[in-house]
C-alpha atoms as a PDB file:
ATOM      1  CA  UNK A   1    -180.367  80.667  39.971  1.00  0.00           C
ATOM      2  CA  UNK A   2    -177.776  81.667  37.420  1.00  0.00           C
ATOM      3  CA  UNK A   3    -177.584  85.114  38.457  1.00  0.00           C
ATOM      4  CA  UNK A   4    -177.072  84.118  42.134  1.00  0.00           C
ATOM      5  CA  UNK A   5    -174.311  81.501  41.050  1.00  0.00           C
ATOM      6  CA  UNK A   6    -172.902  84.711  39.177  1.00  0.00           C
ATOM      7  CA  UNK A   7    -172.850  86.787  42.359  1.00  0.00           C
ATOM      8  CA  UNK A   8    -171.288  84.067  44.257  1.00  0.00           C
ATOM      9  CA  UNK A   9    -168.541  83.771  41.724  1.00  0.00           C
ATOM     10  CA  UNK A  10    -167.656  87.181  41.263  1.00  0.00           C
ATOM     11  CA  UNK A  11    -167.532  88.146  45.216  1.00  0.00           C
ATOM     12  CA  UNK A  12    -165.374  85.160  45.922  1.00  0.00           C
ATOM     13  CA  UNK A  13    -162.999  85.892  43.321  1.00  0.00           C
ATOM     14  CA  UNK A  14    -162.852  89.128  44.589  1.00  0.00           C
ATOM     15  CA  UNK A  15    -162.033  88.261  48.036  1.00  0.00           C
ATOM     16  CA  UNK A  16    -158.990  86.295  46.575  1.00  0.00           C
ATOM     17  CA  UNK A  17    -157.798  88.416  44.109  1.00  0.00           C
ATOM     18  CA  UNK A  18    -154.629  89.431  46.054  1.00  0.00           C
ATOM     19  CA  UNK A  19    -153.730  86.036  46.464  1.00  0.00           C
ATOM     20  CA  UNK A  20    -154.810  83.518  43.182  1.00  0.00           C
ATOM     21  CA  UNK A  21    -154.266  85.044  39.116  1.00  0.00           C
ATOM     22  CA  UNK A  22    -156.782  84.322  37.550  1.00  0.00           C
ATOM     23  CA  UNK A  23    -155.518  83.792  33.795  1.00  0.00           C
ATOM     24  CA  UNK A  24    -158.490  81.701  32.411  1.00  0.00           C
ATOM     25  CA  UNK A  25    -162.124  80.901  33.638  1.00  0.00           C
ATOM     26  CA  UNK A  26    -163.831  77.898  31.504  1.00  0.00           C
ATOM     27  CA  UNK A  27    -167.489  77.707  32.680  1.00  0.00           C
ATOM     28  CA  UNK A  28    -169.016  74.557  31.558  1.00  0.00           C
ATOM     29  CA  UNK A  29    -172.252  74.446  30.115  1.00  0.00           C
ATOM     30  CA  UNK A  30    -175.110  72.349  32.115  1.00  0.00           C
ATOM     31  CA  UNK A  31    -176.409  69.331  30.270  1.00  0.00           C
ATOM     32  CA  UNK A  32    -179.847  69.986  28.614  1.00  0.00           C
ATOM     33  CA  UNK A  33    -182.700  68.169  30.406  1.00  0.00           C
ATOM     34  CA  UNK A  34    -184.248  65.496  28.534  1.00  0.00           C
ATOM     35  CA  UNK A  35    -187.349  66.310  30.550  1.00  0.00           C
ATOM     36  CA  UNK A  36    -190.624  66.755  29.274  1.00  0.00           C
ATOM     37  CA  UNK A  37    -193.979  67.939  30.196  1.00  0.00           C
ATOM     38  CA  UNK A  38    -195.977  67.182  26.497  1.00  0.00           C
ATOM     39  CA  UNK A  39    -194.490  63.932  26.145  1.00  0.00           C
ATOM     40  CA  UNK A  40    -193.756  60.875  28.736  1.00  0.00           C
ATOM     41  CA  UNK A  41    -190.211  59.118  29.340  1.00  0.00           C
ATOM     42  CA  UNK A  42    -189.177  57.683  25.776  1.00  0.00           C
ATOM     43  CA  UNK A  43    -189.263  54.290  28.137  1.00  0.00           C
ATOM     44  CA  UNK A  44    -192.467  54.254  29.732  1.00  0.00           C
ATOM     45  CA  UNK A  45    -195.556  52.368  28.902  1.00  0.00           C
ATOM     46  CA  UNK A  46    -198.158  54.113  27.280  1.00  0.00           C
ATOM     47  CA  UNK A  47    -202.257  52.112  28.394  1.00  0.00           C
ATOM     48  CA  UNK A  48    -205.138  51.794  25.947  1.00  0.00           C
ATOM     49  CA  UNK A  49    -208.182  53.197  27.990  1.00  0.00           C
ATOM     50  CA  UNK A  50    -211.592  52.089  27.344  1.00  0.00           C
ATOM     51  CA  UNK A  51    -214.691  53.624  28.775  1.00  0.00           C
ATOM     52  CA  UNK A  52    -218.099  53.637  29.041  1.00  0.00           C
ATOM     53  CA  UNK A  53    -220.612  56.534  30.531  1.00  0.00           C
ATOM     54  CA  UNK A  54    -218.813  59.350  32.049  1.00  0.00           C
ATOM     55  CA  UNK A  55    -215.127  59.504  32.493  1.00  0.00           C
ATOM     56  CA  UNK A  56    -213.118  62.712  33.141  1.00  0.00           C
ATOM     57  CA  UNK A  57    -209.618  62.643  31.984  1.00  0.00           C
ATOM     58  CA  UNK A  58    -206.710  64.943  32.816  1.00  0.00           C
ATOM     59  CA  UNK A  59    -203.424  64.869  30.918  1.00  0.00           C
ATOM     60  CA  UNK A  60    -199.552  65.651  31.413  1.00  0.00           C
ATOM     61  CA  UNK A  61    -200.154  69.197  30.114  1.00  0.00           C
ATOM     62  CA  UNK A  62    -204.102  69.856  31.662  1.00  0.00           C
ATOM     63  CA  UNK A  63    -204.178  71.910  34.295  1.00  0.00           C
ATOM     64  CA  UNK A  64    -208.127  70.932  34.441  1.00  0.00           C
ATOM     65  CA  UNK A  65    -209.702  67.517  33.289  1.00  0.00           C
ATOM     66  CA  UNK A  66    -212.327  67.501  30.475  1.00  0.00           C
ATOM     67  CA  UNK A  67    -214.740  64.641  29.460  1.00  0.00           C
ATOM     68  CA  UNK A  68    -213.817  61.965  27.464  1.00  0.00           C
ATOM     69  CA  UNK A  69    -215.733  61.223  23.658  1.00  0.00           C
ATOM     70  CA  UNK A  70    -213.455  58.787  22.375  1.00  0.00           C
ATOM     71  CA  UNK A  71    -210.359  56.003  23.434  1.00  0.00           C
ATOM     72  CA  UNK A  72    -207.346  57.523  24.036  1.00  0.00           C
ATOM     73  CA  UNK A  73    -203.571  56.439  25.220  1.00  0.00           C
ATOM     74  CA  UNK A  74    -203.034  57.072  28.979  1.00  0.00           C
ATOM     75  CA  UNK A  75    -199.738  58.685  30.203  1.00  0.00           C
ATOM     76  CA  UNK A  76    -197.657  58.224  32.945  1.00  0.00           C
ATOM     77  CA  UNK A  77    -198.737  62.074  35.218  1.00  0.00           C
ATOM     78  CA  UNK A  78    -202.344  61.408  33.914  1.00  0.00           C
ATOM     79  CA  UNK A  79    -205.352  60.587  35.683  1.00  0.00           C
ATOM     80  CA  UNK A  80    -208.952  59.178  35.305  1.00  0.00           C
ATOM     81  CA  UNK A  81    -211.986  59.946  37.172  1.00  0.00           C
ATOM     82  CA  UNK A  82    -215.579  57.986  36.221  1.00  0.00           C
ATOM     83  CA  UNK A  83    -218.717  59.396  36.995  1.00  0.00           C
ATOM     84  CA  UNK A  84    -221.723  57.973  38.633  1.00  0.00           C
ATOM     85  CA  UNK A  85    -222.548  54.382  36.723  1.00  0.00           C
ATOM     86  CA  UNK A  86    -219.693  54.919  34.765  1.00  0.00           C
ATOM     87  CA  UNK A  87    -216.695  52.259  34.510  1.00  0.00           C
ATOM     88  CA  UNK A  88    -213.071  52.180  32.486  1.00  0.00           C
ATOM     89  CA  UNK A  89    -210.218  50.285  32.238  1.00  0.00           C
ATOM     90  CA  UNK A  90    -206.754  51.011  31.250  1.00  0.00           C
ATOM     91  CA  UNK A  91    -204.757  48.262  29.469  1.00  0.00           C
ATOM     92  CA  UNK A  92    -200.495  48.546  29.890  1.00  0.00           C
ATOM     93  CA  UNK A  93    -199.764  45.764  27.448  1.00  0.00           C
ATOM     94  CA  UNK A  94    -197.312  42.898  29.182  1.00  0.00           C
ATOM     95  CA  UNK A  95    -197.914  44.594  32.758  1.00  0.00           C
ATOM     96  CA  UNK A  96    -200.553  45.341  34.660  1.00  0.00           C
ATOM     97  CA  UNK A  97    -204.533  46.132  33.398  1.00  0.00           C
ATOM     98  CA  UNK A  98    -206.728  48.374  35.843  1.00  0.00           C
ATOM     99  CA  UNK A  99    -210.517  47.820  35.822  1.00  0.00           C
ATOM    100  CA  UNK A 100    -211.990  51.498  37.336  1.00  0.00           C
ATOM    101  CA  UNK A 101    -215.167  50.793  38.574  1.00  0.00           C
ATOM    102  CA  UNK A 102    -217.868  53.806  39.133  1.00  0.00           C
ATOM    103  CA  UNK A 103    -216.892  56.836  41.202  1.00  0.00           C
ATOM    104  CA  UNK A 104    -213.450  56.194  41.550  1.00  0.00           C
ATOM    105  CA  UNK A 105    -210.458  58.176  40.972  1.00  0.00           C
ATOM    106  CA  UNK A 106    -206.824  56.455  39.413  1.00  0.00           C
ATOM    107  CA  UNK A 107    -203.508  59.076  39.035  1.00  0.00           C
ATOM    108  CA  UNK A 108    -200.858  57.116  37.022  1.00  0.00           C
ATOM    109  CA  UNK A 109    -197.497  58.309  38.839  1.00  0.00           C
ATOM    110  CA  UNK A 110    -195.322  55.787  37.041  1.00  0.00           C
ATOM    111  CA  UNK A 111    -195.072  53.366  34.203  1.00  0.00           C
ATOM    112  CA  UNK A 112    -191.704  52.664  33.642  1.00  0.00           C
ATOM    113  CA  UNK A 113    -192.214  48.369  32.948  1.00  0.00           C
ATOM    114  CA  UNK A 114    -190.055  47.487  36.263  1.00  0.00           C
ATOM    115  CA  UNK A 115    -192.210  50.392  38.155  1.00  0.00           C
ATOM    116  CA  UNK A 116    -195.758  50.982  37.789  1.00  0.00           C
ATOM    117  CA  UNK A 117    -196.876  53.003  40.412  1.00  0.00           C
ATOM    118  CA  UNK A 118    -200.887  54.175  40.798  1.00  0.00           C
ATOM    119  CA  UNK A 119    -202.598  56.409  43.321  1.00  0.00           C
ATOM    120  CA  UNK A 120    -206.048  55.418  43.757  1.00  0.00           C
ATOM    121  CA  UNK A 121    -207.721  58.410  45.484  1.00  0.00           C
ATOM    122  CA  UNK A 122    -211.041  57.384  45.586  1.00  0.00           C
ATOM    123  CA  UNK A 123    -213.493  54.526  44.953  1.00  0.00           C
ATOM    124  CA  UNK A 124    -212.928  50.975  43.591  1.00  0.00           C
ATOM    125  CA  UNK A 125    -210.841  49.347  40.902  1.00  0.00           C
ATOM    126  CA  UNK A 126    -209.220  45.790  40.548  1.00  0.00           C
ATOM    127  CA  UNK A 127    -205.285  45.686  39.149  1.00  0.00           C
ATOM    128  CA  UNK A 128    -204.723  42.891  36.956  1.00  0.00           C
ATOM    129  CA  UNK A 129    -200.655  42.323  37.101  1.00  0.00           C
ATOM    130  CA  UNK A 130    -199.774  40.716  33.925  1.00  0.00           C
ATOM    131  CA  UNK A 131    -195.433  41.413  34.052  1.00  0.00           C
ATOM    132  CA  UNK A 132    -192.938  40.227  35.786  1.00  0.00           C
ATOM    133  CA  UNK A 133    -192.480  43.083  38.364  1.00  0.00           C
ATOM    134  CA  UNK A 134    -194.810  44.160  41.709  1.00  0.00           C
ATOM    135  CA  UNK A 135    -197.298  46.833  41.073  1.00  0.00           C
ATOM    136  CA  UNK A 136    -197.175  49.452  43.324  1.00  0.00           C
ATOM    137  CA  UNK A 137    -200.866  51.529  44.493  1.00  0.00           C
ATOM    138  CA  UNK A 138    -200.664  53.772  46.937  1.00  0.00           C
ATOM    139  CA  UNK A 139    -204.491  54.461  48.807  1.00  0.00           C
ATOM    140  CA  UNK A 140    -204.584  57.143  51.753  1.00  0.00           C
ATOM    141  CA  UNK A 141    -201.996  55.914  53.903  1.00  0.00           C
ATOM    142  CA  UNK A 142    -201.822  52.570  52.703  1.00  0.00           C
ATOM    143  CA  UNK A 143    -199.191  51.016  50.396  1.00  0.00           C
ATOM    144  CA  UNK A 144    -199.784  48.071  48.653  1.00  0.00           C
ATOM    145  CA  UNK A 145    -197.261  45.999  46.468  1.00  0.00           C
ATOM    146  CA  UNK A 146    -199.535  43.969  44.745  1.00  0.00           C
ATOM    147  CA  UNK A 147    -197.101  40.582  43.369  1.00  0.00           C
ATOM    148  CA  UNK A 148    -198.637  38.698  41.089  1.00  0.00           C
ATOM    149  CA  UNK A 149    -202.957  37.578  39.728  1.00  0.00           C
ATOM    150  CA  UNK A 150    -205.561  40.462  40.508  1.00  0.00           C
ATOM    151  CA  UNK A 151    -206.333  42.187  43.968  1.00  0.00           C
ATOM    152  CA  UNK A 152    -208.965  45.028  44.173  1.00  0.00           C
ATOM    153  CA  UNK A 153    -208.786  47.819  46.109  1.00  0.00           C
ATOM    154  CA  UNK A 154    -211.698  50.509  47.802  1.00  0.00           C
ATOM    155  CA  UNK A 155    -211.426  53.468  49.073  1.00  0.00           C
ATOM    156  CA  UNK A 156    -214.090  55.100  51.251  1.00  0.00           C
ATOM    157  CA  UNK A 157    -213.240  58.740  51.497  1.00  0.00           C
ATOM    158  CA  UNK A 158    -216.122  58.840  54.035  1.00  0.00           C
ATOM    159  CA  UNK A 159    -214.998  56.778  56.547  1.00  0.00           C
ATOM    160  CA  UNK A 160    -211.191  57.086  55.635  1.00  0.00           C
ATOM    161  CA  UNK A 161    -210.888  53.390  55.494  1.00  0.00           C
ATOM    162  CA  UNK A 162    -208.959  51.050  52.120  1.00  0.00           C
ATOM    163  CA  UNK A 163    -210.158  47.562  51.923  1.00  0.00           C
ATOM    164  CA  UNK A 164    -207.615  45.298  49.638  1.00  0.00           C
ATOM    165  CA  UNK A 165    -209.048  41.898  48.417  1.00  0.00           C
ATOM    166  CA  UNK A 166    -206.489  39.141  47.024  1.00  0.00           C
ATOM    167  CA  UNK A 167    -209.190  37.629  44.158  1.00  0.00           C
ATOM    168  CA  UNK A 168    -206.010  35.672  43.089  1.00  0.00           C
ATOM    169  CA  UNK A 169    -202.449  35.398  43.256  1.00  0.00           C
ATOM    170  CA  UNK A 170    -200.672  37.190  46.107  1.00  0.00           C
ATOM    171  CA  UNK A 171    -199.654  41.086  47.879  1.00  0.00           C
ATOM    172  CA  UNK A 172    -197.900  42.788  50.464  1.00  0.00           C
ATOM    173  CA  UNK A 173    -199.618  45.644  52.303  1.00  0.00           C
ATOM    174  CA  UNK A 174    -197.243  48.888  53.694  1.00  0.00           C
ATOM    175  CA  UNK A 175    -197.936  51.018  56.506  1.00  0.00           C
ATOM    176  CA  UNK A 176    -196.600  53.424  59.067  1.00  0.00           C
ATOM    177  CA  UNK A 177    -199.000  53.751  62.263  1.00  0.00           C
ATOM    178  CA  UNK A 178    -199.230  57.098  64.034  1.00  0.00           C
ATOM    179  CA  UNK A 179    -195.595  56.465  66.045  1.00  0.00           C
ATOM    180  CA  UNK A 180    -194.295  55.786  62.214  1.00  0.00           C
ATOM    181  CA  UNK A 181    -193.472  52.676  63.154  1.00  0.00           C
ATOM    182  CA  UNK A 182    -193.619  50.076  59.626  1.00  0.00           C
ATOM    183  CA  UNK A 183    -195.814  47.414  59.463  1.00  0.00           C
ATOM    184  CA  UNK A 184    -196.100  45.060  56.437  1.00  0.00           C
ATOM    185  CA  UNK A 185    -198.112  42.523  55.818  1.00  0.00           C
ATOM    186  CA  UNK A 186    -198.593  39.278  53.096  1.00  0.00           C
ATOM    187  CA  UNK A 187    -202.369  38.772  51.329  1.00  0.00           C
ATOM    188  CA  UNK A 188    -202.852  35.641  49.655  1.00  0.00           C
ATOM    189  CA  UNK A 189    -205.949  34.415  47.444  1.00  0.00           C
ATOM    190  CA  UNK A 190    -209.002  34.768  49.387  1.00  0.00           C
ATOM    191  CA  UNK A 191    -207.179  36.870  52.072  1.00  0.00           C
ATOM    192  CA  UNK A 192    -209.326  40.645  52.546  1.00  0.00           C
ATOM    193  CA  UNK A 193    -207.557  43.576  54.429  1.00  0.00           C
ATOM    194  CA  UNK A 194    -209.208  46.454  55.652  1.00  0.00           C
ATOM    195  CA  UNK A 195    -207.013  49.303  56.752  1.00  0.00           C
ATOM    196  CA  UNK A 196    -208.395  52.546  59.048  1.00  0.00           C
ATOM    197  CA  UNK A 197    -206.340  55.235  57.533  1.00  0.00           C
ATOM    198  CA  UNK A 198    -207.290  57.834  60.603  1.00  0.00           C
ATOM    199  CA  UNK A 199    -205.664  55.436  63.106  1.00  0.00           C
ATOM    200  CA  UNK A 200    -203.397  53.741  60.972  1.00  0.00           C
ATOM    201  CA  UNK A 201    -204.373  50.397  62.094  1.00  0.00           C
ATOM    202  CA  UNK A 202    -205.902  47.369  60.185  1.00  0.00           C
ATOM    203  CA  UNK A 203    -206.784  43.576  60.464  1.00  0.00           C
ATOM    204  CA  UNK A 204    -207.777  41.014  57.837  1.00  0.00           C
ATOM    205  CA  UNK A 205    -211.819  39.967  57.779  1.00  0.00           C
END
């Protein structure tokens, strides 16, 4: 990149040299990125993970995931996967607790505490929000904005399909149908969702 932004530089300067002096060219350094791959944002939450029977567990700097033998801190760009008859749960202290039920997969995208944002790929896990601000899981095509209490979510890879049940407290479901046309729609205790990611259509039970 620098050596292109060099090139550019010197031919333009050179196209203008007849007409501009050029007595003095101050080239600014670029501010150093505070960006790293080891280590989360200094102000995101880091969640106590529990676990019991298999779990496989990929970190920021994995580029494979590896079985877990003891607790550990989860990330924000990490990810759990539990095995057959295998369950864990991830605790984000003051915001939202994640029970991972067998054969399901959870990414953590985001945990800054007015953002927590989860991809659940695969199989079934209940979110317990415990802050002050929506929890946000994306599942297949679905997008759900999950307000306050505890919903759980499945999703059947098999059939393509992301069922959302409201076991207390209240969410908003997201969607764009095949025209990408939004839809959103309000769950309240009680209230089940199931949404046909293939078709993008959905209806409560």
């Amino acid at each position: 990149m620098f050596f292109l932004l060099g090139v550019f530089i010197v031919v333009f300067f050179t196209v203008l040299r007849s007409e501009i002096t050029l007595n003095s060219v101050v080239v600014s350094p670029l501010p150093s990125s505070q960006f790293s791959l080891k280590e989360a944002p200094e102000n995101s939450l880091a969640g106590q993970a529990a676990f019991s029977g298999s779990v496989s567990w990929q970190s920021r700097v994995a580029t494979a995931s590896s079985r877990l033998k003891k607790p550990v801190l989860i990330q924000q760009g990490e990810s759990l996967l539990t095995g057959e008859k295998s369950t864990a749960s991830i605790n984000f202290p003051n915001a939202v607790k994640i029970n991972i039920y067998p054969k399901t997969e959870i990414d953590i995208i985001q945990t800054l505490p007015e953002n927590m944002v989860f991809v659940q790929a695969s199989g079934s896990a209940s979110f317990n929000n415990k802050g002050f601000s929506p929890v946000a899981i994306r599942s297949l095509a679905l997008l759900t904005y999950e307000n306050t209490g505890n919903v759980r979510i499945t999703v059947n890879t098999n059939y393509d399909t992301v069922t959302v049940y409201v076991e207390s407290g209240s969410a908003k479901i997201a969607f764009d149908d095949l025209s990408y046309t939004s839809h959103t729609f309000s769950l309240f205790k009680g209230d089940t969702y199931i949404f046909y990611s293939d078709t993008r259509q959905g209806g409560t039970l």
